[in-house]
C-alpha atoms as a PDB file:
ATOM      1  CA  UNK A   1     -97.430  -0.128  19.136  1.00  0.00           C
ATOM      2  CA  UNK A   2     -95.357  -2.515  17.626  1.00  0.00           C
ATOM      3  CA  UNK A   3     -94.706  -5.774  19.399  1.00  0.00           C
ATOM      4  CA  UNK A   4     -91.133  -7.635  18.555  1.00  0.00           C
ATOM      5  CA  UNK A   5     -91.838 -11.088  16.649  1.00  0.00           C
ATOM      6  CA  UNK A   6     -90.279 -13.217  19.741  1.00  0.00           C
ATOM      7  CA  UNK A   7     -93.699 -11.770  21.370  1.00  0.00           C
ATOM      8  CA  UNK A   8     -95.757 -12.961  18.508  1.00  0.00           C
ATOM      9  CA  UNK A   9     -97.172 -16.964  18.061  1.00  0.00           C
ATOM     10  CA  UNK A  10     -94.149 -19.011  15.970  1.00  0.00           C
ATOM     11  CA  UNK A  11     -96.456 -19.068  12.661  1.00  0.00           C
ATOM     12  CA  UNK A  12     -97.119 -15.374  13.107  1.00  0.00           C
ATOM     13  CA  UNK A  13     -93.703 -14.542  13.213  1.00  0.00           C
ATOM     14  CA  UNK A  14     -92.996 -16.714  10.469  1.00  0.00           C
ATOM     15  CA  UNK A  15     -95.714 -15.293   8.185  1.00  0.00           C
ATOM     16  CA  UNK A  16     -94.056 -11.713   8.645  1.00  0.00           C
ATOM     17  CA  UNK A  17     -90.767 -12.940   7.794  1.00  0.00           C
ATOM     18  CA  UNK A  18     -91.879 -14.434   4.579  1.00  0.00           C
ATOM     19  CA  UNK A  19     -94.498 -12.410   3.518  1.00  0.00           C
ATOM     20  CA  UNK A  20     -91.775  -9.393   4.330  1.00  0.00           C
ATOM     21  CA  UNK A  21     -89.366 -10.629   2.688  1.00  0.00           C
ATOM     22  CA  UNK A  22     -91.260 -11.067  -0.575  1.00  0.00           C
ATOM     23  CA  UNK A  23     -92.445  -7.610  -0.164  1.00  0.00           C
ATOM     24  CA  UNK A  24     -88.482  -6.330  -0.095  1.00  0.00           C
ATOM     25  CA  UNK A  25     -87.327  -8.566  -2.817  1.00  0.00           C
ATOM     26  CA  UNK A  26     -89.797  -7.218  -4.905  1.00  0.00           C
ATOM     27  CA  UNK A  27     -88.613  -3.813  -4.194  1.00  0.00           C
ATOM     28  CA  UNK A  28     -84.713  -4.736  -4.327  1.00  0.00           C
ATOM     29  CA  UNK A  29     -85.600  -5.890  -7.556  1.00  0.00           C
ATOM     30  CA  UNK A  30     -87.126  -3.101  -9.036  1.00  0.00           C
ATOM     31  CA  UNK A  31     -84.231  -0.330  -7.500  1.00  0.00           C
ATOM     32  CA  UNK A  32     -81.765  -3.255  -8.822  1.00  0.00           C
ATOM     33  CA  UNK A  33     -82.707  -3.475 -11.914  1.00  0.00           C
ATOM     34  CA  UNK A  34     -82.683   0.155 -12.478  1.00  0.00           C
ATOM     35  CA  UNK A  35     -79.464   0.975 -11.039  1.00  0.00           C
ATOM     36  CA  UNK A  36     -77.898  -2.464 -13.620  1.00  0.00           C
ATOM     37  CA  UNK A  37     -79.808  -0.537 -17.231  1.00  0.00           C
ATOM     38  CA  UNK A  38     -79.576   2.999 -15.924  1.00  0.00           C
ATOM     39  CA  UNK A  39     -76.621   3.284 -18.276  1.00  0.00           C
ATOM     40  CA  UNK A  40     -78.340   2.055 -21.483  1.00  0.00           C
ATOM     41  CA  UNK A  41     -80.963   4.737 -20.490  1.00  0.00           C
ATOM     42  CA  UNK A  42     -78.530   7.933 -20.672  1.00  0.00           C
ATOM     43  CA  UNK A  43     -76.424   6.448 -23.191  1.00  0.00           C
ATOM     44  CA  UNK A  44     -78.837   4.585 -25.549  1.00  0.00           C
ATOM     45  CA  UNK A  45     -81.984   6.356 -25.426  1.00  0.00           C
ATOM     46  CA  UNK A  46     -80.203   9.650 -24.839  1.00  0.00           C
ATOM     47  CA  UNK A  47     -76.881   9.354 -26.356  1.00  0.00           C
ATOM     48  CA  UNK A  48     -74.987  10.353 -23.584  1.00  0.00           C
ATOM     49  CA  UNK A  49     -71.056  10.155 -23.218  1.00  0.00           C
ATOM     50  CA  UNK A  50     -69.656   7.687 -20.752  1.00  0.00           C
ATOM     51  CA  UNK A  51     -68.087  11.009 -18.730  1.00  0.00           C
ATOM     52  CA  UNK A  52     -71.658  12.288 -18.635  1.00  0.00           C
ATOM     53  CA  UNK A  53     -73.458   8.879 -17.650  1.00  0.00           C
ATOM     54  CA  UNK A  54     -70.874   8.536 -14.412  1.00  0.00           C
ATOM     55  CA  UNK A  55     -72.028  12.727 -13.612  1.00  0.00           C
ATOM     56  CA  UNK A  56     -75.401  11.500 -14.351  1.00  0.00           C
ATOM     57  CA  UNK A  57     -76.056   8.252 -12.152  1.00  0.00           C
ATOM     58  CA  UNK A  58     -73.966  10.604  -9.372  1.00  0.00           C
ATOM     59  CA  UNK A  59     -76.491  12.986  -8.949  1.00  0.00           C
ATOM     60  CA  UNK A  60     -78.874   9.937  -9.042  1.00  0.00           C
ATOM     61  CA  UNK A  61     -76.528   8.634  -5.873  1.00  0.00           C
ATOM     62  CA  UNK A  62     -76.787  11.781  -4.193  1.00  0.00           C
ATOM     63  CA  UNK A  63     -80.697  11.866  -4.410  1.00  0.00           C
ATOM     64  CA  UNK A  64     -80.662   8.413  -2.731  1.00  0.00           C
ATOM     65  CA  UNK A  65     -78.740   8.879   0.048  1.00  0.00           C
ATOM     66  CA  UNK A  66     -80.413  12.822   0.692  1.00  0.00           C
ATOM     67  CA  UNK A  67     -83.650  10.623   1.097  1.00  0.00           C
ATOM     68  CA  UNK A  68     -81.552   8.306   3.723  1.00  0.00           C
ATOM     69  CA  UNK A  69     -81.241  11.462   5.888  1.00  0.00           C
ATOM     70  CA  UNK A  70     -84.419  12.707   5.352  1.00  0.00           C
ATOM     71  CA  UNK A  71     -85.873   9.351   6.229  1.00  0.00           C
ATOM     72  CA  UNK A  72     -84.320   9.375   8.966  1.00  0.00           C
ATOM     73  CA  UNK A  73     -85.427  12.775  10.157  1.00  0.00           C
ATOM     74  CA  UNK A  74     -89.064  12.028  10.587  1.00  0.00           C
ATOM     75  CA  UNK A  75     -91.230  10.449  12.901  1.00  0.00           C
ATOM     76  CA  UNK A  76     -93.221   7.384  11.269  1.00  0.00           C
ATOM     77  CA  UNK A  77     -96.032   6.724  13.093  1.00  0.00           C
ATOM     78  CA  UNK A  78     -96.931   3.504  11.159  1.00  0.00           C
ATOM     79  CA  UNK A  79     -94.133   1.576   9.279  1.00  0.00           C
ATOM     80  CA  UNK A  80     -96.305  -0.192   7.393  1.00  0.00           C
ATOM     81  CA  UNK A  81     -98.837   2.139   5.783  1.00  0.00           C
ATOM     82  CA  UNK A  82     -96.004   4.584   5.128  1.00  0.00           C
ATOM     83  CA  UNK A  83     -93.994   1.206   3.131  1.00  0.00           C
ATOM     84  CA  UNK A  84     -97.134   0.983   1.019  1.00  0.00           C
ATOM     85  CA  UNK A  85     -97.347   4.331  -0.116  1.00  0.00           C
ATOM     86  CA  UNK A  86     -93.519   4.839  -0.712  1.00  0.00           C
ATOM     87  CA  UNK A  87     -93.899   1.520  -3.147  1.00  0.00           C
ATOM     88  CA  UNK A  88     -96.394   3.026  -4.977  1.00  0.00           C
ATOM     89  CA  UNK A  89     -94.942   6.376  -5.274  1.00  0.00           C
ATOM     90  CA  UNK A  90     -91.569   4.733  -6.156  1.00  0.00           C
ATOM     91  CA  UNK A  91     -93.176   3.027  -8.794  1.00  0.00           C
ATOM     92  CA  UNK A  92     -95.171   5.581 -10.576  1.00  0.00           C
ATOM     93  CA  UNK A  93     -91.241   7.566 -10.227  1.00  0.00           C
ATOM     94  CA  UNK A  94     -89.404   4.462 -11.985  1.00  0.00           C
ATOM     95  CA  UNK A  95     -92.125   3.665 -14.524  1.00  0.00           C
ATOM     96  CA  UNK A  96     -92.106   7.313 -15.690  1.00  0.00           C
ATOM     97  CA  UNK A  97     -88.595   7.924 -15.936  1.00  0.00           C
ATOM     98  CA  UNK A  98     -88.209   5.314 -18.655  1.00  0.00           C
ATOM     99  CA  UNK A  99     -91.539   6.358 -19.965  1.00  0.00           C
ATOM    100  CA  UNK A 100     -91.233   9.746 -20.493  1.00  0.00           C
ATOM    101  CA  UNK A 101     -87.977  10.697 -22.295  1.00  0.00           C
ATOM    102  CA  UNK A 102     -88.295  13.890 -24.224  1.00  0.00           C
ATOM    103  CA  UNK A 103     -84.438  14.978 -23.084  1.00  0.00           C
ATOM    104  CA  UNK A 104     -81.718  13.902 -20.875  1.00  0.00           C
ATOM    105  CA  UNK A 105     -82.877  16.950 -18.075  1.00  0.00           C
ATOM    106  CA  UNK A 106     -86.235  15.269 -17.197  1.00  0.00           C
ATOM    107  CA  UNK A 107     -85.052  11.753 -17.100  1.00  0.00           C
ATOM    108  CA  UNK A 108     -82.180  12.779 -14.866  1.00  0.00           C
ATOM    109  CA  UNK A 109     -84.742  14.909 -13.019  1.00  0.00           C
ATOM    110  CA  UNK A 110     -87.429  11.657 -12.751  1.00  0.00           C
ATOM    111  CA  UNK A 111     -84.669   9.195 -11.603  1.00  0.00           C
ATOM    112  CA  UNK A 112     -83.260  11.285  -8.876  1.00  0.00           C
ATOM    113  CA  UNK A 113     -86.796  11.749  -7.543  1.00  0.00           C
ATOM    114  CA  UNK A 114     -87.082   7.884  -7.250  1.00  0.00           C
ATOM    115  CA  UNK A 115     -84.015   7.989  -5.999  1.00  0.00           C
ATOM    116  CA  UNK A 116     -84.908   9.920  -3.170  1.00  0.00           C
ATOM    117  CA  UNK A 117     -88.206   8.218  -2.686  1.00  0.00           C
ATOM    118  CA  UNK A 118     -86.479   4.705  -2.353  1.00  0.00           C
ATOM    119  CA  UNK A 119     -84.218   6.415  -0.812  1.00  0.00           C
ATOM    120  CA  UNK A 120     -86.801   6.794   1.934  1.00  0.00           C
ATOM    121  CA  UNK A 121     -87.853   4.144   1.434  1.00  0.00           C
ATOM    122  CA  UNK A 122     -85.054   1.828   2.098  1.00  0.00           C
ATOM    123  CA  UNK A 123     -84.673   3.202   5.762  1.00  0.00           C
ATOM    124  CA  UNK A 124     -88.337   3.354   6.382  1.00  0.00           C
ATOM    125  CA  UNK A 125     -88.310  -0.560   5.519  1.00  0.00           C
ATOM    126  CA  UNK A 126     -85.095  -1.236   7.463  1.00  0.00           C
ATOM    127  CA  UNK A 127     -86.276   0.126  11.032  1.00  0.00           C
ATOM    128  CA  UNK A 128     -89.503  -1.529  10.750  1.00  0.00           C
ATOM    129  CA  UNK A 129     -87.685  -4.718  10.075  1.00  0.00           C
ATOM    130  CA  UNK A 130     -85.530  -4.446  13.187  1.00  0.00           C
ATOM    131  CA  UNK A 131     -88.697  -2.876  15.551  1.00  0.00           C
ATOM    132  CA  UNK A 132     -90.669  -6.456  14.483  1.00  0.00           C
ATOM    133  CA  UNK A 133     -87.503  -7.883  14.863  1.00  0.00           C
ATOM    134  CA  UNK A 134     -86.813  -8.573  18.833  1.00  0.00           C
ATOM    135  CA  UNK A 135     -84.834 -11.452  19.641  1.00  0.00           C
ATOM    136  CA  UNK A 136     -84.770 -12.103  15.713  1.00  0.00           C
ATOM    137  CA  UNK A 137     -83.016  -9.356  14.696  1.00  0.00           C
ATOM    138  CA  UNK A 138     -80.463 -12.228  12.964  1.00  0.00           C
ATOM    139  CA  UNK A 139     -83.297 -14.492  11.249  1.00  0.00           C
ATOM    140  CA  UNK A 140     -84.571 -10.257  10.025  1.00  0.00           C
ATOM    141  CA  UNK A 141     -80.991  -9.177   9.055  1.00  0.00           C
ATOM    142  CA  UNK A 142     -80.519 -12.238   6.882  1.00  0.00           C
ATOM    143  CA  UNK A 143     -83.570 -12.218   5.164  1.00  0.00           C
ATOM    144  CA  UNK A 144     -82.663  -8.538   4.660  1.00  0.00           C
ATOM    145  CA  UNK A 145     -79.154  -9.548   3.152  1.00  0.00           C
ATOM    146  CA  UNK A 146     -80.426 -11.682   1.051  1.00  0.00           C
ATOM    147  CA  UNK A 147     -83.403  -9.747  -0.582  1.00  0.00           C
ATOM    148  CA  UNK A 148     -80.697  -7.093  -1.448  1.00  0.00           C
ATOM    149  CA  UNK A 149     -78.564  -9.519  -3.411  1.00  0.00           C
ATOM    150  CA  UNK A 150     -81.098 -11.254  -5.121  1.00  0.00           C
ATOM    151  CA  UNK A 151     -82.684  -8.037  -6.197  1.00  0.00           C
ATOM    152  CA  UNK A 152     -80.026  -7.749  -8.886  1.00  0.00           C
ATOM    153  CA  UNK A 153     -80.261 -11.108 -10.036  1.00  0.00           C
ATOM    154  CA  UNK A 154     -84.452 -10.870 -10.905  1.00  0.00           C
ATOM    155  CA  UNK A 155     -84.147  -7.175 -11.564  1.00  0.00           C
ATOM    156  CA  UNK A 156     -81.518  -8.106 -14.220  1.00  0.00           C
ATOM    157  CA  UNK A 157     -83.232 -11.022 -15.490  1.00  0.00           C
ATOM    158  CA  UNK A 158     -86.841  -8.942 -15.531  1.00  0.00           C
ATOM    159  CA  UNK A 159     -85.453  -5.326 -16.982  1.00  0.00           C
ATOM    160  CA  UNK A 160     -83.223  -7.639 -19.472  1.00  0.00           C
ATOM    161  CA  UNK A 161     -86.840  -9.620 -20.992  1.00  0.00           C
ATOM    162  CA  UNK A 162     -88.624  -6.379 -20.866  1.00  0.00           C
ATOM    163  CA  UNK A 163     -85.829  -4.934 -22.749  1.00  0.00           C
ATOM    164  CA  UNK A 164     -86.109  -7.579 -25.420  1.00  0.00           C
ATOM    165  CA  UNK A 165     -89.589  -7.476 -25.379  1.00  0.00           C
ATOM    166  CA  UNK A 166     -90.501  -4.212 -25.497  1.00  0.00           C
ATOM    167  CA  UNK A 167     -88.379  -1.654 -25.477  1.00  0.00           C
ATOM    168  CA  UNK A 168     -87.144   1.225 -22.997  1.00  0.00           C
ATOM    169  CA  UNK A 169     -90.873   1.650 -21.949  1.00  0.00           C
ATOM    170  CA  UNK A 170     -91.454  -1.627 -21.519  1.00  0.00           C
ATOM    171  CA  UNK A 171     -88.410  -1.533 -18.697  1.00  0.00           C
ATOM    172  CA  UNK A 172     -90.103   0.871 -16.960  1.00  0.00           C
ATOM    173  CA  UNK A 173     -93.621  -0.713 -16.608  1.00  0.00           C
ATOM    174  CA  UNK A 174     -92.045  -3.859 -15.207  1.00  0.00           C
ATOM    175  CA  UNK A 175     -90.361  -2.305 -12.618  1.00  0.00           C
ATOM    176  CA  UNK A 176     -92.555  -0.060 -11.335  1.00  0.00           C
ATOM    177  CA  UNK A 177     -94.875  -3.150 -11.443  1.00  0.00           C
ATOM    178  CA  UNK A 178     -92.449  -4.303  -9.246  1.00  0.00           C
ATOM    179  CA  UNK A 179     -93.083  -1.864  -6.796  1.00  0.00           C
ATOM    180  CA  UNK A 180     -96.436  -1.950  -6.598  1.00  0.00           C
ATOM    181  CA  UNK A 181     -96.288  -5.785  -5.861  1.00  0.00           C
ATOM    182  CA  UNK A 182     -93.736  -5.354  -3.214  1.00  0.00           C
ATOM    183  CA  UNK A 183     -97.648  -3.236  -1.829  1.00  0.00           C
ATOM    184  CA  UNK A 184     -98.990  -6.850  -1.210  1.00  0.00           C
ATOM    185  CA  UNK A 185     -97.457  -7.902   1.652  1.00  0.00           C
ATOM    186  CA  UNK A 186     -98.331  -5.029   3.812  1.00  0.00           C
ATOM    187  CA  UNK A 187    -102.450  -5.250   1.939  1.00  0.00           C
ATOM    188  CA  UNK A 188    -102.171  -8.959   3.110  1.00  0.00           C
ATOM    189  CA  UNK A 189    -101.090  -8.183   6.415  1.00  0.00           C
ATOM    190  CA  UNK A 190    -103.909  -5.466   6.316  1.00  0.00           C
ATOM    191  CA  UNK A 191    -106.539  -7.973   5.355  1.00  0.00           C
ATOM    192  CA  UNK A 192    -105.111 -10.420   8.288  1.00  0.00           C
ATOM    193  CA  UNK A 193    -105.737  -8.464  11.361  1.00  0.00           C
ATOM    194  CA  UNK A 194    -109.516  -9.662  10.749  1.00  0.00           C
ATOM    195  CA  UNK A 195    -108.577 -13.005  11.474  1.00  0.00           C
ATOM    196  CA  UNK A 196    -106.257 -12.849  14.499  1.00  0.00           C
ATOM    197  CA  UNK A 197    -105.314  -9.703  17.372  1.00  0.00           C
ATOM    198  CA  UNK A 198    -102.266 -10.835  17.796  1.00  0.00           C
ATOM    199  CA  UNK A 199    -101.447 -10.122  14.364  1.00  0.00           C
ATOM    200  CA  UNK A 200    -102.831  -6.965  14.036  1.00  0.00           C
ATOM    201  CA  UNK A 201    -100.739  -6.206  16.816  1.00  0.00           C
ATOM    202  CA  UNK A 202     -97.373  -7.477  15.185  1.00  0.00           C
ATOM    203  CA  UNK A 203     -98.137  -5.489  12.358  1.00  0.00           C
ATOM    204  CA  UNK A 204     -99.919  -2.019  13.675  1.00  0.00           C
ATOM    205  CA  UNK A 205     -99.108   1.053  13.496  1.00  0.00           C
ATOM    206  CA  UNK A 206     -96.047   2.261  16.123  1.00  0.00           C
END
């Protein structure tokens, strides 16, 4: 069961919301920043033509929004748990597809998997928003708004210093590091229903 926030104590409902939100700008961040150097991928590490890039990140797009659907296909029985695991698979996906480059085949191949996974991922974290949500479902939509946007500003600034720093590879390890982190939250919240029931009931498992 998952209870709405309105249900929850005030500094419960707040700690969701923020922790939350970190959690999803971490993510936005990573998916960001890959969608803002996916072109320097194909076309610098790859040599790709501009023609083939625009094919290329299109049957990236199409991955993404197949894992939409399928997303929305399933039953989840905990939001939460299945948020965690998504991250981390979505980062070990992002990581390797700057990582391992041998051709253009298995990079497109790697991307459109994370595609698909965030994908998933992106509905998965959207409905569990809005279940928590309740009477909130504004204070929840804007924190979701603004996640999204700011994802491409520190997902440029991070893939941009990796860049510098280190190379292609380097790109990948920082986002995918970004995914992982955006694992905390919902390890926090884990850790938290020790302290108080009516949190583990805010955050358990529908």
């Amino acid at each position: 069961m998952v209870l709405a926030l309105a249900q929850v104590p005030i500094w419960i409902g707040v700690a969701v919301l923020v922790t939350g939100g970190v959690g999803e700008l971490l993510a936005m961040s990573a998916w960001a920043g890959m969608l803002v150097f996916s072109g320097a991928l194909f076309v610098e590490v790859h040599g790709a033509s501009t023609r083939l890039t625009g094919l290329l990140l299109a049957t990236v797009a199409v991955a993404y929004l197949v894992g939409n659907s399928f997303a929305g296909r399933i039953e989840h029985r905990c939001f939460r748990r299945t948020l965690a695991w998504v991250n981390v698979a979505a980062g070990a996906l992002v990581a390797l597809t700057w990582v391992m480059t041998p051709n253009v085949v298995v990079s497109v191949g790697l991307f459109s998997f994370a595609a698909f996974v965030v994908g998933a991922r992106t509905v998965v974290g959207t409905s569990y928003g809005f279940a928590l949500a309740g009477d909130r479902r504004l204070e929840v939509g804007a924190v979701r708004a603004v996640t999204t946007h700011a994802g491409y500003l520190v997902g440029s600034f991070v893939g941009g210093a990796a860049l510098a720093a280190g190379g292609p590879a380097a790109v990948g390890v920082a986002f995918g590091m970004l995914f992982i982190g955006a694992t905390v939250p919902f390890v926090t919240w884990t850790s938290r229903k020790r302290h108080g029931r009516a949190f583990a009931v805010a955050v358990s498992c529908s």
